[in-house]
PDB file of N, CA and C in Angstrom:
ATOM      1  N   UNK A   1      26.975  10.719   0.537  1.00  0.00           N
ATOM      2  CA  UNK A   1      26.928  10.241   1.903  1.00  0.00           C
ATOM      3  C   UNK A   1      28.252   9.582   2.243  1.00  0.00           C
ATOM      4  N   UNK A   2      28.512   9.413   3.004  1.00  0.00           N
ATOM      5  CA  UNK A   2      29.859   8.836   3.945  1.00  0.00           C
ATOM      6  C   UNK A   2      29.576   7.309   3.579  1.00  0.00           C
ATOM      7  N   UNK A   3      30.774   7.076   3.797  1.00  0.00           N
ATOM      8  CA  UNK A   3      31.315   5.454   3.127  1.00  0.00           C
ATOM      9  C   UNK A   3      30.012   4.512   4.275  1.00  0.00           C
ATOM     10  N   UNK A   4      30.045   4.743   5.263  1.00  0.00           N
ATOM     11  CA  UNK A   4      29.512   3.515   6.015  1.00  0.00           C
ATOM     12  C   UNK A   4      27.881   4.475   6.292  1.00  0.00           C
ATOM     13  N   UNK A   5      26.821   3.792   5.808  1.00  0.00           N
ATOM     14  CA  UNK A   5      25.573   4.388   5.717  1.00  0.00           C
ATOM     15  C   UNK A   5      25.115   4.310   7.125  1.00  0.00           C
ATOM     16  N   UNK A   6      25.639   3.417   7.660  1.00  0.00           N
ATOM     17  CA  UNK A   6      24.619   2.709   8.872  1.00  0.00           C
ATOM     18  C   UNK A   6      25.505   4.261   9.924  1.00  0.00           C
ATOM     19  N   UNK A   7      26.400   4.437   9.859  1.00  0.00           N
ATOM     20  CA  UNK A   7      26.897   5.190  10.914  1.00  0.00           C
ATOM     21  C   UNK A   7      26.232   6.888  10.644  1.00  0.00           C
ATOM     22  N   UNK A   8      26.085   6.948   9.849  1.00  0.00           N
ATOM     23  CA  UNK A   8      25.500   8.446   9.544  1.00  0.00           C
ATOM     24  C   UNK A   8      24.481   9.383  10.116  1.00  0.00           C
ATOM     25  N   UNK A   9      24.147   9.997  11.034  1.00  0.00           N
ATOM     26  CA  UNK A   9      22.881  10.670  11.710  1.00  0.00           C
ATOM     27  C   UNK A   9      21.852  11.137  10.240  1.00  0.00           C
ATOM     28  N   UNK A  10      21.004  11.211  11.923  1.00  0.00           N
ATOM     29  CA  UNK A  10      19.418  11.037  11.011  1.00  0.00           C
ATOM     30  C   UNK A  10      19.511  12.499  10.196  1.00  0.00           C
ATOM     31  N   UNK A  11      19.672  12.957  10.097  1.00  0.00           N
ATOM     32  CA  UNK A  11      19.546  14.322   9.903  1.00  0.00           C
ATOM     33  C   UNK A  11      20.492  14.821   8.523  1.00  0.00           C
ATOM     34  N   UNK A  12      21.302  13.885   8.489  1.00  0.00           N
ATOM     35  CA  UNK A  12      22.389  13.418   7.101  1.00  0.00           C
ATOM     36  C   UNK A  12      21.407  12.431   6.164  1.00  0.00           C
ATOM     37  N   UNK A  13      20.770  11.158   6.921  1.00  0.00           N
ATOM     38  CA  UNK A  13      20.126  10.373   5.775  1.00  0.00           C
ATOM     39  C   UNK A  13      19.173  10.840   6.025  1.00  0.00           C
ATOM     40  N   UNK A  14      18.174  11.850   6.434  1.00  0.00           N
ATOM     41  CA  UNK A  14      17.439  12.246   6.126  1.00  0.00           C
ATOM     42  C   UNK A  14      17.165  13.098   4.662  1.00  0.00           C
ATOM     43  N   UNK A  15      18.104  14.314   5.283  1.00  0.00           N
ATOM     44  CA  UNK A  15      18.355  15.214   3.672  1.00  0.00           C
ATOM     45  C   UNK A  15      19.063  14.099   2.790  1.00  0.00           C
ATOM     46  N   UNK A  16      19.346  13.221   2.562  1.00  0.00           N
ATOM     47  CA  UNK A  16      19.327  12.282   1.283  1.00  0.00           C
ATOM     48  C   UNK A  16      18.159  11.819   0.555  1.00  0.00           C
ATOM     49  N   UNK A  17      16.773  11.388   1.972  1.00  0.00           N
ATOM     50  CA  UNK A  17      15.817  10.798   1.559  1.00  0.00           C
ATOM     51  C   UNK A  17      15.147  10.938   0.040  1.00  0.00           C
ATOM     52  N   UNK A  18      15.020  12.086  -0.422  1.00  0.00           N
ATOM     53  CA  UNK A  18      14.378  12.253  -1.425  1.00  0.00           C
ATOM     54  C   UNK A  18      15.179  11.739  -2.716  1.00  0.00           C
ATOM     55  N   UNK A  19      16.577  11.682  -2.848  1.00  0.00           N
ATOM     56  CA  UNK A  19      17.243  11.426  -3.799  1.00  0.00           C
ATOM     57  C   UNK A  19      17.214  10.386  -3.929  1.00  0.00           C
ATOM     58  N   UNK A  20      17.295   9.284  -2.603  1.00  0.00           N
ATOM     59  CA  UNK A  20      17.410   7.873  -2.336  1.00  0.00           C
ATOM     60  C   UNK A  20      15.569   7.520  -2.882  1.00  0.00           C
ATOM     61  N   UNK A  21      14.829   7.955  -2.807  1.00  0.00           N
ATOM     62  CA  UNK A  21      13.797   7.370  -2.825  1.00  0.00           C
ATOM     63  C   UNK A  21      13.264   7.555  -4.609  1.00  0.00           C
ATOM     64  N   UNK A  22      14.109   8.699  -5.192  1.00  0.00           N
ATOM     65  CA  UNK A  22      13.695   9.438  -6.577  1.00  0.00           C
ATOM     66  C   UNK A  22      14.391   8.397  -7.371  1.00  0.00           C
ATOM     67  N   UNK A  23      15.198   7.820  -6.970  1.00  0.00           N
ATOM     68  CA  UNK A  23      16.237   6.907  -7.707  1.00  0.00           C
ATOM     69  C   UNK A  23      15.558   5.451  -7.789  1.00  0.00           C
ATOM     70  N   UNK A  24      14.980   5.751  -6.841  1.00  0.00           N
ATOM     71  CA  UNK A  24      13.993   3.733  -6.670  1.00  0.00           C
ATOM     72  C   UNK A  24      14.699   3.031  -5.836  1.00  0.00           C
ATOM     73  N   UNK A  25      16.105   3.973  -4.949  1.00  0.00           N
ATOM     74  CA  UNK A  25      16.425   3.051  -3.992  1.00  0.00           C
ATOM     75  C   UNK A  25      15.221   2.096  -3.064  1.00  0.00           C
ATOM     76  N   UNK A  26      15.354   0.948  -2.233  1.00  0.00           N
ATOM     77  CA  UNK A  26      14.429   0.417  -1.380  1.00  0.00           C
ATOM     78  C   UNK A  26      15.568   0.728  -0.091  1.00  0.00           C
ATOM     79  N   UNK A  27      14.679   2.089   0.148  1.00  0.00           N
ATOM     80  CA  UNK A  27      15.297   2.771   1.030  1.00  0.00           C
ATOM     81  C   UNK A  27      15.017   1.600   2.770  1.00  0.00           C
ATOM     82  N   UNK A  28      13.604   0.881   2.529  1.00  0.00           N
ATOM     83  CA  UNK A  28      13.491  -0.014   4.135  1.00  0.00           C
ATOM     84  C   UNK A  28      14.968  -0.936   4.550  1.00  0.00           C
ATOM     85  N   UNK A  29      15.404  -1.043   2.819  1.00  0.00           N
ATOM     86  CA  UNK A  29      16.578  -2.167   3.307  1.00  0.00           C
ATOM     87  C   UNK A  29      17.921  -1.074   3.525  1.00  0.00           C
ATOM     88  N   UNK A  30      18.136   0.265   3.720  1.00  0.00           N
ATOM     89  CA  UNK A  30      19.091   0.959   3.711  1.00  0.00           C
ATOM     90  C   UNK A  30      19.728   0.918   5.473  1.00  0.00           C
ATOM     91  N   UNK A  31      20.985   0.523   5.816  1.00  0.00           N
ATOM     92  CA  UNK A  31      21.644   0.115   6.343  1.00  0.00           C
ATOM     93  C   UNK A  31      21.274   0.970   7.810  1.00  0.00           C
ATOM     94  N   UNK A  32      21.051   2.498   7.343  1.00  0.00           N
ATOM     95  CA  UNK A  32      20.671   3.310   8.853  1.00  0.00           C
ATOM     96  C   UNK A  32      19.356   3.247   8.980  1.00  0.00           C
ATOM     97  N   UNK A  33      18.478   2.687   7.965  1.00  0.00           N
ATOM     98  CA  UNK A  33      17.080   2.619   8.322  1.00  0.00           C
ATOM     99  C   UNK A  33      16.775   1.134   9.646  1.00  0.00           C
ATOM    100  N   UNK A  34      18.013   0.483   9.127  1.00  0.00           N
ATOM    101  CA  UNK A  34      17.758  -0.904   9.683  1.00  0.00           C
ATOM    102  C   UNK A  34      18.207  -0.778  11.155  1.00  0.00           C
ATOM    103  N   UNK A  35      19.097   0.196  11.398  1.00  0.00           N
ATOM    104  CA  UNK A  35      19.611   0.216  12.906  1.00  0.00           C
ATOM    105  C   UNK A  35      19.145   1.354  13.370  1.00  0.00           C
ATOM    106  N   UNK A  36      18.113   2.324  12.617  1.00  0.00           N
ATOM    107  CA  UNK A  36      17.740   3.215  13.366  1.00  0.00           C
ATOM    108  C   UNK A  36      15.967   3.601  13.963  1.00  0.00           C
ATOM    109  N   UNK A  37      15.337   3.602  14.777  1.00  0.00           N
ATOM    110  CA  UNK A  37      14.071   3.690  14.734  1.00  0.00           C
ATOM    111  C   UNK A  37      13.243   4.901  14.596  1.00  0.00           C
ATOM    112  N   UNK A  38      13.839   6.054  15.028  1.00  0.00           N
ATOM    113  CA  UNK A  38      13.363   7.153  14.496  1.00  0.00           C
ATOM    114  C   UNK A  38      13.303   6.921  12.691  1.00  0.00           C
ATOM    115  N   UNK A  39      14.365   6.505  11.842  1.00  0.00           N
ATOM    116  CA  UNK A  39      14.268   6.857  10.422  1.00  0.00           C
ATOM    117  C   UNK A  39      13.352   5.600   9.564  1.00  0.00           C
ATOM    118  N   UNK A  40      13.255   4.717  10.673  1.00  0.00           N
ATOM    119  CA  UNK A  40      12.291   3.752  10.294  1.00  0.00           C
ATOM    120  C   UNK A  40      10.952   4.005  10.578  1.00  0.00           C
ATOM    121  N   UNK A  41      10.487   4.757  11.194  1.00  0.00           N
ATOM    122  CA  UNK A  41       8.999   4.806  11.856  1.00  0.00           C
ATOM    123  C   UNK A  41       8.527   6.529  10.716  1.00  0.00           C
ATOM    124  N   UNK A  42       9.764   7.010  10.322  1.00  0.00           N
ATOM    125  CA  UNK A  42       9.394   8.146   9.351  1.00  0.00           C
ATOM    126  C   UNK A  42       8.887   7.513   8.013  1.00  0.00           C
ATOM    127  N   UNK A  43      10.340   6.603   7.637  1.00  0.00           N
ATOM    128  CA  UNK A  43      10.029   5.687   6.498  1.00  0.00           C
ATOM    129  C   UNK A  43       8.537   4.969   6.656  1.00  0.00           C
ATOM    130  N   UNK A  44       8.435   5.116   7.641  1.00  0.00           N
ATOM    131  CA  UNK A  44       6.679   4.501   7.421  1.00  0.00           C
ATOM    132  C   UNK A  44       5.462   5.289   7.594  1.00  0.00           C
ATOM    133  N   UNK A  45       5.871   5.934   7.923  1.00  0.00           N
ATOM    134  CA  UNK A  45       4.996   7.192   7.783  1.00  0.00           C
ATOM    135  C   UNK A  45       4.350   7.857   6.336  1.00  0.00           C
ATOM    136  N   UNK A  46       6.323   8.226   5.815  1.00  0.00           N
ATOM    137  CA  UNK A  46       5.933   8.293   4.633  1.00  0.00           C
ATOM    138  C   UNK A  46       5.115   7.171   3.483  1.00  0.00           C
ATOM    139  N   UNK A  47       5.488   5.962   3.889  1.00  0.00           N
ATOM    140  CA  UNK A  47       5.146   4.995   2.657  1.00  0.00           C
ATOM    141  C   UNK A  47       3.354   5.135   3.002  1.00  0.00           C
ATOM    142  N   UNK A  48       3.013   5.439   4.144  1.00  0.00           N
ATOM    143  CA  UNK A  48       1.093   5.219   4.463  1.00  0.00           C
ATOM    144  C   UNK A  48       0.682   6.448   3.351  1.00  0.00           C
ATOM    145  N   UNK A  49       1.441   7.485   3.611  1.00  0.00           N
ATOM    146  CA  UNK A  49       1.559   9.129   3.302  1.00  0.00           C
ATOM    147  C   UNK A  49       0.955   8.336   1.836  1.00  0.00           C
ATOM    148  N   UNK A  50       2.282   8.149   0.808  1.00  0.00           N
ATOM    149  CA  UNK A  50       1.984   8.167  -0.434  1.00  0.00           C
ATOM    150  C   UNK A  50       0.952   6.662  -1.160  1.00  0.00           C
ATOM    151  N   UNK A  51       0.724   5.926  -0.420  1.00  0.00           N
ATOM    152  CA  UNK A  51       0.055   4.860  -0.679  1.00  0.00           C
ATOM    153  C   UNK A  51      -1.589   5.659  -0.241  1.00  0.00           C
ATOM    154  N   UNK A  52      -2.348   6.608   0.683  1.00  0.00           N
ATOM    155  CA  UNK A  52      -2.589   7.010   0.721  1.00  0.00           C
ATOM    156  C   UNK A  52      -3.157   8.200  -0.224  1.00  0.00           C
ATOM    157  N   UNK A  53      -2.133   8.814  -0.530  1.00  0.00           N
ATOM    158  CA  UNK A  53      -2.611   9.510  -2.090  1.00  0.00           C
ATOM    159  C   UNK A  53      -2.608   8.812  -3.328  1.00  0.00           C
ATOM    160  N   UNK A  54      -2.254   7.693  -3.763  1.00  0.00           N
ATOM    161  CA  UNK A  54      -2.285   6.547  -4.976  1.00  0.00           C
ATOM    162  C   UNK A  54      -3.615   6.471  -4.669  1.00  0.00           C
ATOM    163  N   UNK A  55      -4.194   6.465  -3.579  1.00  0.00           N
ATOM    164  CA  UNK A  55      -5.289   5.482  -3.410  1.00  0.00           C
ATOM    165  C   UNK A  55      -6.633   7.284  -3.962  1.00  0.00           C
ATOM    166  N   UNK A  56      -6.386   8.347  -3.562  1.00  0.00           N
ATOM    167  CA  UNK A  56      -6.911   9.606  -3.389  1.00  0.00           C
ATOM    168  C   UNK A  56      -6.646   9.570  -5.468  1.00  0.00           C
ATOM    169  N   UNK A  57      -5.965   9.983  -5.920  1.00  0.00           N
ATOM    170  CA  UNK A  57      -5.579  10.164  -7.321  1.00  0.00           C
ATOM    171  C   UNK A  57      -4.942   8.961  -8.308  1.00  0.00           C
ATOM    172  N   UNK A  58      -5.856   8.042  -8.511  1.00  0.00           N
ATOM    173  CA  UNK A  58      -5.449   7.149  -9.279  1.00  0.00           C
ATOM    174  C   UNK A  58      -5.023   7.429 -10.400  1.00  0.00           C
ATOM    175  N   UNK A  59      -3.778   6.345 -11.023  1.00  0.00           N
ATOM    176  CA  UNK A  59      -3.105   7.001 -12.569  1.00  0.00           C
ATOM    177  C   UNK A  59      -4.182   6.033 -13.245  1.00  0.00           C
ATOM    178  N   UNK A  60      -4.860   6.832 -14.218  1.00  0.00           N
ATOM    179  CA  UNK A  60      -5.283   5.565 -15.422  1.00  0.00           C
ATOM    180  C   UNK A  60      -5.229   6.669 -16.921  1.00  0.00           C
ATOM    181  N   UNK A  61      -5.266   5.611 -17.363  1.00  0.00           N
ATOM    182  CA  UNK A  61      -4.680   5.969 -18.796  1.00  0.00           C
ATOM    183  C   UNK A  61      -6.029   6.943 -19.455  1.00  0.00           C
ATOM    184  N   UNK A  62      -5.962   7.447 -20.352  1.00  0.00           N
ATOM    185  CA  UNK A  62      -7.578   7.598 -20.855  1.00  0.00           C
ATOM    186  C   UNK A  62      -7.512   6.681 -22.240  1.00  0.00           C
ATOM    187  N   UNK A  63      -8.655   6.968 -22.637  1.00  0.00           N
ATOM    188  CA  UNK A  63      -9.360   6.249 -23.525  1.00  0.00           C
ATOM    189  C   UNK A  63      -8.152   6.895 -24.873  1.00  0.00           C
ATOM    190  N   UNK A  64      -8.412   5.499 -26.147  1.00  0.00           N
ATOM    191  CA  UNK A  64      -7.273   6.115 -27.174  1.00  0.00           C
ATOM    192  C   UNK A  64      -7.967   6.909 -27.836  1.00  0.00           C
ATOM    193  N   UNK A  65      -9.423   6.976 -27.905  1.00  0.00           N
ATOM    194  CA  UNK A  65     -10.058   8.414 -28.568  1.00  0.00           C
ATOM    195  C   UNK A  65      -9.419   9.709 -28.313  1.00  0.00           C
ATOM    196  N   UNK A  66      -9.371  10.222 -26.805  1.00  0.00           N
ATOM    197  CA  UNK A  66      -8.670  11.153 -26.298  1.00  0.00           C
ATOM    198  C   UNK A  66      -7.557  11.702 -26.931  1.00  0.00           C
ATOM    199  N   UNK A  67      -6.328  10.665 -27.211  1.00  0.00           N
ATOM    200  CA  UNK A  67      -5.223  10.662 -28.212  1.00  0.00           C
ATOM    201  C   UNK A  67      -5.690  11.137 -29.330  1.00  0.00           C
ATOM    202  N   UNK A  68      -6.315  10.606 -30.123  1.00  0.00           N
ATOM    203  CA  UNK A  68      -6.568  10.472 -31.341  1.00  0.00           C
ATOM    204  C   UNK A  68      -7.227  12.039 -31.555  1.00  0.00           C
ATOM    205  N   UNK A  69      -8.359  12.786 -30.432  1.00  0.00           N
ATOM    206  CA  UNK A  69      -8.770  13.744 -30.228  1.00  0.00           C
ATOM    207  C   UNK A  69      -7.197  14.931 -30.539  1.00  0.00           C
ATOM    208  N   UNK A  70      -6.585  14.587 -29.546  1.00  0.00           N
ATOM    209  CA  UNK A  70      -5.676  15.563 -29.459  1.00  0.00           C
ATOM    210  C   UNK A  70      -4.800  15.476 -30.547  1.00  0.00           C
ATOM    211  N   UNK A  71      -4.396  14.455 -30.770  1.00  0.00           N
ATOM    212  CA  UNK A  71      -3.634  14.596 -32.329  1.00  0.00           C
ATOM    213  C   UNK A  71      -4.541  14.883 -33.367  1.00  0.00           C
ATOM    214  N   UNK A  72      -5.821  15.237 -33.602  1.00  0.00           N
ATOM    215  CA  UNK A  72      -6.501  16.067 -34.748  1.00  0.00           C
ATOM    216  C   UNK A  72      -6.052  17.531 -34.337  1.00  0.00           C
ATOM    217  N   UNK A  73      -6.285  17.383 -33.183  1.00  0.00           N
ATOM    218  CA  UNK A  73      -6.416  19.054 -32.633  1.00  0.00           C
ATOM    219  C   UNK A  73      -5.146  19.875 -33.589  1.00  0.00           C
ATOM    220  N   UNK A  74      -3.994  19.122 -32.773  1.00  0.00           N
ATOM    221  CA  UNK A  74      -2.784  19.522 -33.041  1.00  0.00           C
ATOM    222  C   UNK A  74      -2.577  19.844 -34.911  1.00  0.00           C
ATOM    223  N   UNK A  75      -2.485  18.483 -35.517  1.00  0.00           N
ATOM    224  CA  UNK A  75      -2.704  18.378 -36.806  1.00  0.00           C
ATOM    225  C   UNK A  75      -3.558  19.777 -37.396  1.00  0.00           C
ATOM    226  N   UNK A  76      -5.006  19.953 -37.366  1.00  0.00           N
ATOM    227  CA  UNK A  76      -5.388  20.756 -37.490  1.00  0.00           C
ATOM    228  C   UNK A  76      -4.962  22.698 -36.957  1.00  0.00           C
ATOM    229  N   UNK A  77      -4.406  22.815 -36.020  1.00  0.00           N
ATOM    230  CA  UNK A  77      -3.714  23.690 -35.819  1.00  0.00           C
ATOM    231  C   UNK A  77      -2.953  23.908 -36.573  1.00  0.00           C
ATOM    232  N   UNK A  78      -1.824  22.988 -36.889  1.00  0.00           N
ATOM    233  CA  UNK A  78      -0.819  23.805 -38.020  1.00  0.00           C
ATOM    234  C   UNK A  78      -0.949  23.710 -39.052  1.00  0.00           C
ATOM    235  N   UNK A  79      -2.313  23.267 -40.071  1.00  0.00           N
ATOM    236  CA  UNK A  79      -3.023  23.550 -40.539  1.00  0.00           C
ATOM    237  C   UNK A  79      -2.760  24.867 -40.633  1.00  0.00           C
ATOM    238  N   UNK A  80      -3.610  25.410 -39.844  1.00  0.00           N
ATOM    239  CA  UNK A  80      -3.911  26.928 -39.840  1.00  0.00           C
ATOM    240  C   UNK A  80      -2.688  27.889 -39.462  1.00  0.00           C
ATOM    241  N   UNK A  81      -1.773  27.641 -39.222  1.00  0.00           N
ATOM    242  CA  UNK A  81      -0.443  28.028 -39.231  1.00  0.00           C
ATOM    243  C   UNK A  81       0.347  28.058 -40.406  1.00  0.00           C
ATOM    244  N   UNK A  82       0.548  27.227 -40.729  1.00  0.00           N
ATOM    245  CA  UNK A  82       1.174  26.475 -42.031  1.00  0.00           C
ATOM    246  C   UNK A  82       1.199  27.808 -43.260  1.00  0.00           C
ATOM    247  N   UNK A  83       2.120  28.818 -43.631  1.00  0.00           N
ATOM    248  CA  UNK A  83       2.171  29.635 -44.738  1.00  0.00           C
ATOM    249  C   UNK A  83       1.291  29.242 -46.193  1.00  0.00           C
ATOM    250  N   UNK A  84       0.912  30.016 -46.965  1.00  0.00           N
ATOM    251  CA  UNK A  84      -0.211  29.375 -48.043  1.00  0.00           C
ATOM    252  C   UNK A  84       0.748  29.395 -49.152  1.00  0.00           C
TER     253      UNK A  84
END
C-alpha cells in the first residue's frame, strides 16, 4: 500500500483487507478506516458476519480419548505396514 494509508481509495484498502485482517492487523484502528465511512460500515459488517459464524460453529477441543483413539489407530496401522 502507499506510504500514507489514510489517503488511499476504498477500492485499494479494500483489496488489502484480507491480508490486513490474516495478519491480526486491528484493521478498526487503520488510518482510512478512521476517515472513511463506507470502509467503516463494511468493517462492520464484516466483524457481525464472522462473530456470527463463531457463534453458528463453535471451536472446542474434543475429549483426550479421541487423541488417544487416533494415535492407536495410527500406531496400529503401521503395525500392519511395517515389513516382517
Amino acid at each position: 500500500m502507499t506510504e500514507n494509508h489514510k489517503d488511499i481509495s476504498c477500492e485499494e484498502f479494500q483489496s488489502h483487507l484480507p491480508e490486513l485482517i490474516g495478519a491480526g492487523v486491528d484493521v478498526s484502528n487503520h488510518p482510512h478506516v478512521l476517515g472513511c465511512d463506507l470502509c467503516r460500515a463494511l468493517l462492520a459488517d464484516l466483524e457481525t458476519i464472522a462473530a456470527a459464524a463463531r457463534e453458528l460453529f463453535p471451536v472446542e477441543d474434543p475429549p483426550d480419548r479421541v487423541w488417544q483413539q487416533i494415535q492407536s489407530a495410527i500406531q496400529e496401522e503401521e503395525g500392519k505396514t511395517s515389513p516382517k
